[in-house]
Protein backbone atom coordinates (compact mmCIF):
# COMPACT_ATOMS: atom_id res chain seq x y z
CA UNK A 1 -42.81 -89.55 -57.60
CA UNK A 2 -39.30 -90.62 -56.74
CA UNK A 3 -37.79 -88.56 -54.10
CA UNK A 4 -33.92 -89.56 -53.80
CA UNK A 5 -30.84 -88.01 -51.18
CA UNK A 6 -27.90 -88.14 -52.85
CA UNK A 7 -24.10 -86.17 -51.35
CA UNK A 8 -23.98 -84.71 -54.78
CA UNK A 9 -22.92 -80.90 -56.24
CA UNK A 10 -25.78 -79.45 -57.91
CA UNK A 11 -23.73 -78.18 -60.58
CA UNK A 12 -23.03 -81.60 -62.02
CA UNK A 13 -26.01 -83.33 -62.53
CA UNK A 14 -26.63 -85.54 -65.77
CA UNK A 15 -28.93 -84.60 -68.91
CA UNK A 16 -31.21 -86.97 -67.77
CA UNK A 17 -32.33 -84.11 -64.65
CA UNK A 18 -34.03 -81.58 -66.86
CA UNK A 19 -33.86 -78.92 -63.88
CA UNK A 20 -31.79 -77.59 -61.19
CA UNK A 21 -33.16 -75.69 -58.64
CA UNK A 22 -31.15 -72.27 -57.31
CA UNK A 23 -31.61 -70.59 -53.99
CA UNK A 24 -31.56 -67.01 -55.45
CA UNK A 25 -30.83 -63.75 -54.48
CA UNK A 26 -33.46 -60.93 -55.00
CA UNK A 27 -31.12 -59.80 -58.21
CA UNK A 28 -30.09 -63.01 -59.03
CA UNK A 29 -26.13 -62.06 -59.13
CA UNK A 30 -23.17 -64.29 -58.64
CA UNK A 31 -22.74 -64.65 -55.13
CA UNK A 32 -21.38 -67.34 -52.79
CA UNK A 33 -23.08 -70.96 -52.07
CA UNK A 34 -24.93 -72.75 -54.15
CA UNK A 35 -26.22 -69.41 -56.54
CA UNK A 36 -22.64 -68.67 -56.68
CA UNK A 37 -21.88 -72.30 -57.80
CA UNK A 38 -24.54 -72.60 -60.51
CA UNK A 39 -23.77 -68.94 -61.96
CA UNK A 40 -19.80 -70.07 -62.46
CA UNK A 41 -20.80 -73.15 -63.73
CA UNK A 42 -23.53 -72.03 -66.39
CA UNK A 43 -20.99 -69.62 -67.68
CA UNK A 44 -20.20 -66.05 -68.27
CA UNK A 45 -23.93 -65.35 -70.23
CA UNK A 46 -25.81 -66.42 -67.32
CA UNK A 47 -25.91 -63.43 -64.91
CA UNK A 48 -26.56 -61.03 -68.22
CA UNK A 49 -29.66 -63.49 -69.40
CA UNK A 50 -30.85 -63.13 -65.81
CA UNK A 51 -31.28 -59.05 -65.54
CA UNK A 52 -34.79 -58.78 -67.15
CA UNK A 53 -36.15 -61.20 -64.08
CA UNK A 54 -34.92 -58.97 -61.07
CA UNK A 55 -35.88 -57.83 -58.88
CA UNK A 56 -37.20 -61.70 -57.87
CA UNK A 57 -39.57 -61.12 -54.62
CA UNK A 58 -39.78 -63.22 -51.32
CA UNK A 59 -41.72 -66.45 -52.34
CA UNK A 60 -41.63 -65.94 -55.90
CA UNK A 61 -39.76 -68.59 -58.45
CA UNK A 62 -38.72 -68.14 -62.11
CA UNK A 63 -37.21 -70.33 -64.74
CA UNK A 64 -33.89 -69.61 -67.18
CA UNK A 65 -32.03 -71.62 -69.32
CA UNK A 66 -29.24 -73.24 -68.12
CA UNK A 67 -26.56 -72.44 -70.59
CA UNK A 68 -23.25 -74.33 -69.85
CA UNK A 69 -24.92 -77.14 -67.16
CA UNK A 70 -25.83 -80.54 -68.79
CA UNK A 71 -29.53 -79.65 -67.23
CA UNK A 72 -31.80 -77.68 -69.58
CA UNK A 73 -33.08 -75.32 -67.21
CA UNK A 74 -32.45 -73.69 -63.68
CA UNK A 75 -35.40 -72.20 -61.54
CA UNK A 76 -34.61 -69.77 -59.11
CA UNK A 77 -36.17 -69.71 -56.25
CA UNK A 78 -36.40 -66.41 -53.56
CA UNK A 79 -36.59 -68.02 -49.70
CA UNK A 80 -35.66 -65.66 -47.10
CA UNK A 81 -33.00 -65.06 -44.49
CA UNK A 82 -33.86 -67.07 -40.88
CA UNK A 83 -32.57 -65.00 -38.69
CA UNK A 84 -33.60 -61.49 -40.13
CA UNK A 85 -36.63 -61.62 -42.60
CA UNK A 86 -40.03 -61.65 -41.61
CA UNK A 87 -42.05 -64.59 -41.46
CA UNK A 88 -39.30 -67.07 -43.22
CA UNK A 89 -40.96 -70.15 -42.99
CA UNK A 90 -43.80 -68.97 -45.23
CA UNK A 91 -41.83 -67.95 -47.59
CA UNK A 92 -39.77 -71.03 -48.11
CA UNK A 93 -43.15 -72.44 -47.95
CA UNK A 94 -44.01 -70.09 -51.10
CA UNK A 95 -41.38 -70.25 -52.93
CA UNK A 96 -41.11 -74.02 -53.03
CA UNK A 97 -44.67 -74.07 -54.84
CA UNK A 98 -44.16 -70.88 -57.26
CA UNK A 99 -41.05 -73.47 -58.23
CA UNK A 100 -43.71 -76.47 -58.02
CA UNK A 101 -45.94 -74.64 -60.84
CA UNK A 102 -43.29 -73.91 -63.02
CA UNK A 103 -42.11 -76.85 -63.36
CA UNK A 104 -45.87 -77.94 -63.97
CA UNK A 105 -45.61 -75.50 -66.84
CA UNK A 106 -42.68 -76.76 -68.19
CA UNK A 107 -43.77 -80.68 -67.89
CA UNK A 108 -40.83 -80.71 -66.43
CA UNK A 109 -40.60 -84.58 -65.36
CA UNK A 110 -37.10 -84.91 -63.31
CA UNK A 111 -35.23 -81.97 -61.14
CA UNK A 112 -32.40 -81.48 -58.62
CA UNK A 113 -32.92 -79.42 -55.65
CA UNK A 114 -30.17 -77.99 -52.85
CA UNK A 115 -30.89 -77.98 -49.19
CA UNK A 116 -31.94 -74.66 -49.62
CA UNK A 117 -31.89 -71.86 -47.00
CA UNK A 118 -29.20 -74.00 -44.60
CA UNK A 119 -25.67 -71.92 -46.13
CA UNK A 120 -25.81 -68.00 -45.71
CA UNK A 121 -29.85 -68.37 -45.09
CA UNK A 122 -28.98 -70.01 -41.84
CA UNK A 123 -32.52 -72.08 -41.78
CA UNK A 124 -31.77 -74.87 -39.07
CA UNK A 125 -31.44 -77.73 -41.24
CA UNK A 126 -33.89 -79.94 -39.76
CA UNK A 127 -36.84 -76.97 -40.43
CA UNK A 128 -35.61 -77.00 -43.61
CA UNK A 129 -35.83 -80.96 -44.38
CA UNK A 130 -39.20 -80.89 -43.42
CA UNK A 131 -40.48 -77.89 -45.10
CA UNK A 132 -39.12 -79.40 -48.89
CA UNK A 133 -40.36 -82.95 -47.99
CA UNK A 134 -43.62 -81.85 -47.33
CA UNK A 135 -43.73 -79.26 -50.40
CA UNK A 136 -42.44 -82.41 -52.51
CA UNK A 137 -45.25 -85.08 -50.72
CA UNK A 138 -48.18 -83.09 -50.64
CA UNK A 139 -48.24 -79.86 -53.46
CA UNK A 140 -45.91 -81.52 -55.88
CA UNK A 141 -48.82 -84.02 -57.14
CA UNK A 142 -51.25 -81.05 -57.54
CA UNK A 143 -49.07 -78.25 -59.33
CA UNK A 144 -46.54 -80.73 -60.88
CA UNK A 145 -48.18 -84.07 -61.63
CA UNK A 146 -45.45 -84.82 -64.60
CA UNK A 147 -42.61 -84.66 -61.83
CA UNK A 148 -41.02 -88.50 -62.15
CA UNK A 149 -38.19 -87.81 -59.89
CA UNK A 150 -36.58 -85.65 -57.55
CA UNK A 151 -33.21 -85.56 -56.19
CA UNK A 152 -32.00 -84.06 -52.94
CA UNK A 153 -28.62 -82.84 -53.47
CA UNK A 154 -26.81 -82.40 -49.95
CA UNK A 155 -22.95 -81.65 -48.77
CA UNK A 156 -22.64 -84.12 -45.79
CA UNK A 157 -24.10 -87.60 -44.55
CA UNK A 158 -25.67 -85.23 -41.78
CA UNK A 159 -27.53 -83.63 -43.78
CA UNK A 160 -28.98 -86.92 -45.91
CA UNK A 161 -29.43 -88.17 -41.84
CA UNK A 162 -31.46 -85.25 -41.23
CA UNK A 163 -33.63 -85.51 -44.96
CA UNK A 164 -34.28 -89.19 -44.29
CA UNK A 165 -35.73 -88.33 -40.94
CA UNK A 166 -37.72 -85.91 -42.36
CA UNK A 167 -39.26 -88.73 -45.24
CA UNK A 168 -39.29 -91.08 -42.97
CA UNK A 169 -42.11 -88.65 -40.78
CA UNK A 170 -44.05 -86.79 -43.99
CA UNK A 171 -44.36 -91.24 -45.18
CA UNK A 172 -48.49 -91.15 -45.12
CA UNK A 173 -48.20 -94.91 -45.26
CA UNK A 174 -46.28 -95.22 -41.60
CA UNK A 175 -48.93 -94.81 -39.05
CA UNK A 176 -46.93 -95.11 -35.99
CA UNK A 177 -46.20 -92.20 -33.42
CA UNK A 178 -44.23 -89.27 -34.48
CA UNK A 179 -42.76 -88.50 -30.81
CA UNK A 180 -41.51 -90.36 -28.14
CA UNK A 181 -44.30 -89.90 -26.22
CA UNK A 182 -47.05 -91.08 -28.13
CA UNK A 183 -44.56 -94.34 -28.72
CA UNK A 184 -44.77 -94.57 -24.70
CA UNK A 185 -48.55 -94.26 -24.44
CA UNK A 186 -49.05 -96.80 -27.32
CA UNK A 187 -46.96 -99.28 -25.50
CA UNK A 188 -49.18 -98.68 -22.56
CA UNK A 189 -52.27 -99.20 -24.67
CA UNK A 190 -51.27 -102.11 -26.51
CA UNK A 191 -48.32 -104.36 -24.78
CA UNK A 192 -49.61 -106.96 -22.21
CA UNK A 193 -49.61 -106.28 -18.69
CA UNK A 194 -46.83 -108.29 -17.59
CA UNK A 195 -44.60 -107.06 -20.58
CA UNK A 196 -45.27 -103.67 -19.28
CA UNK A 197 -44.46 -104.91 -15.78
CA UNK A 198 -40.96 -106.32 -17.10
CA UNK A 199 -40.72 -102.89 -18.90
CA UNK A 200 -40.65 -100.53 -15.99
CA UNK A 201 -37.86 -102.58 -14.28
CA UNK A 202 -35.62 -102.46 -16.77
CA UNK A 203 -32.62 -99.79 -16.13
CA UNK A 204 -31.86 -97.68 -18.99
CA UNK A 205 -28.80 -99.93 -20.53
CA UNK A 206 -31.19 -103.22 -20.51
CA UNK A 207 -34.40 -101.16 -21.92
CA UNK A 208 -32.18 -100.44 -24.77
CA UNK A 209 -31.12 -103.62 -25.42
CA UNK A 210 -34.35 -105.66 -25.47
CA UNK A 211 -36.61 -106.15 -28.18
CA UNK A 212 -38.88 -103.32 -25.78
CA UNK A 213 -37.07 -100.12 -27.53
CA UNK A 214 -39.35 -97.63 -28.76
CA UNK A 215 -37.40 -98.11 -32.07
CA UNK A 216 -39.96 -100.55 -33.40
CA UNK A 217 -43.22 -98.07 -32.28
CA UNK A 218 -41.48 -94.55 -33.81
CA UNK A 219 -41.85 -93.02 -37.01
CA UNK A 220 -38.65 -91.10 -36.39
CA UNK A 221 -35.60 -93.28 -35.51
CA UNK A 222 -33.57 -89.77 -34.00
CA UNK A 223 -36.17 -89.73 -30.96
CA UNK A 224 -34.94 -93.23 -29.98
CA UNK A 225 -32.67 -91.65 -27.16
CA UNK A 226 -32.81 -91.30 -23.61
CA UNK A 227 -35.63 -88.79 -24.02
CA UNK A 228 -38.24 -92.24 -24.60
CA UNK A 229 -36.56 -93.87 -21.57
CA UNK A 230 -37.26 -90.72 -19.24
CA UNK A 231 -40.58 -90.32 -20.32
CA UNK A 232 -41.42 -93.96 -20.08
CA UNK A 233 -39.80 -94.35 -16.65
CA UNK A 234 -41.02 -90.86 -15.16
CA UNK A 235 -44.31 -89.26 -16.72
CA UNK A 236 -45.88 -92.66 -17.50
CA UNK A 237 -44.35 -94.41 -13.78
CA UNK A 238 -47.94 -94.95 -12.48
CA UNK A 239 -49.34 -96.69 -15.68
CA UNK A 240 -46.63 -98.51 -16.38
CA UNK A 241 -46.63 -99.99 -12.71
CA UNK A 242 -49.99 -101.85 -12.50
């Protein structure tokens, strides 16, 4: 499966996506954000065809036409609020499957998905990267196995920064560190003594110049900050000094 990040509006996604996925309300009404986007651009009928499905409960998904968008269907999807629903994590966690094994149902092969949860949800963006990426790596092949491709649509380069990171960390295939500090203790298990020697007197402006960054040894470029250097320097001092 093709996942793709793309600074796109949902709205206007080609034919060629059969599905766009909406970050519903419990009465799936016009509202602002992306719901309130997708309901003005599927047109006046929408809300109306939508009235048998509510109320739509936490973690649950359904699937309606999508009238005037190019895509053939929408499936809205019921996360929960961050800050002031119980247990929200689980449900995104929910929802993002019932979604999953519709469009399993629907052999649905291609779909467009929002960063869903980060507007009036307020889910911290990064939570929400990883909880979709994993959904997408590691349910999608069980309850959707005819999904071809998916595409990420996102607002700002931000938030593509923050979606790559999160690929980059659910990739099964990279088997480096996920955190700064395994990256330290695998230099110390692996580098030759005298390269470690060289390491620990480096100050922090030549460590992050020389080919000894932790760049190279982390799954997740955004932990290559000072955070490595301190940890390398400080926790790891008496290892690193043999």
């Amino acid at each position: 499966m093709q996942i793709e990040l793309r600074i796109a509006d949902i709205t206007r996604q080609p034919s060629s996506f059969d599905a766009v996925v909406n970050s519903a309300n419990s009465n799936l009404h016009f509202r602002s954000g992306v719901a309130g986007a997708i309901h003005m651009a599927a047109g006046a009928e929408f809300e109306a065809y939508c009235a048998p499905f509510v109320p739509l409960a936490f973690g649950n998904a359904v699937i309606t036409s999508g009238f005037k968008l190019a895509n053939r269907w929408v499936i809205h999807i019921r996360s929960a609020h961050y800050l002031n629903d119980e247990y929200p994590e689980r449900t995104m966690v929910e929802a993002l499957r019932a979604m999953l094994r519709l469009v399993g149902e629907h052999h649905i092969k291609s779909v467009a998905i929002p960063a869903i949860g980060t507007g009036v949800f307020k889910f911290p963006l990064d939570l929400t990267a990883e909880i979709i990426v994993s959904a997408l790596r590691n349910d999608a092949p069980t309850l959707a196995p005819e999904l071809q491709r998916v595409r990420i649509c996102l607002p700002s380069l931000p938030m593509v920064r923050a979606f790559r990171a999160a690929l980059q960390l659910n990739d099964p295939s990279d088997q480096r560190p996920k955190t700064a500090a395994a990256a330290v203790q695998h230099l110390i298990e692996t580098l030759p003594r005298q390269t470690l020697k060289k390491l620990s007197g480096l100050n922090e402006e030549e460590f992050f110049r020389s080919h000894f960054g932790l760049g190279q040894y982390l799954r997740n470029s955004l932990l290559h900050e000072n955070y490595a250097l301190r940890v390398c320097q400080a926790k790891h001092s008496a290892d690193i000094r043999l």
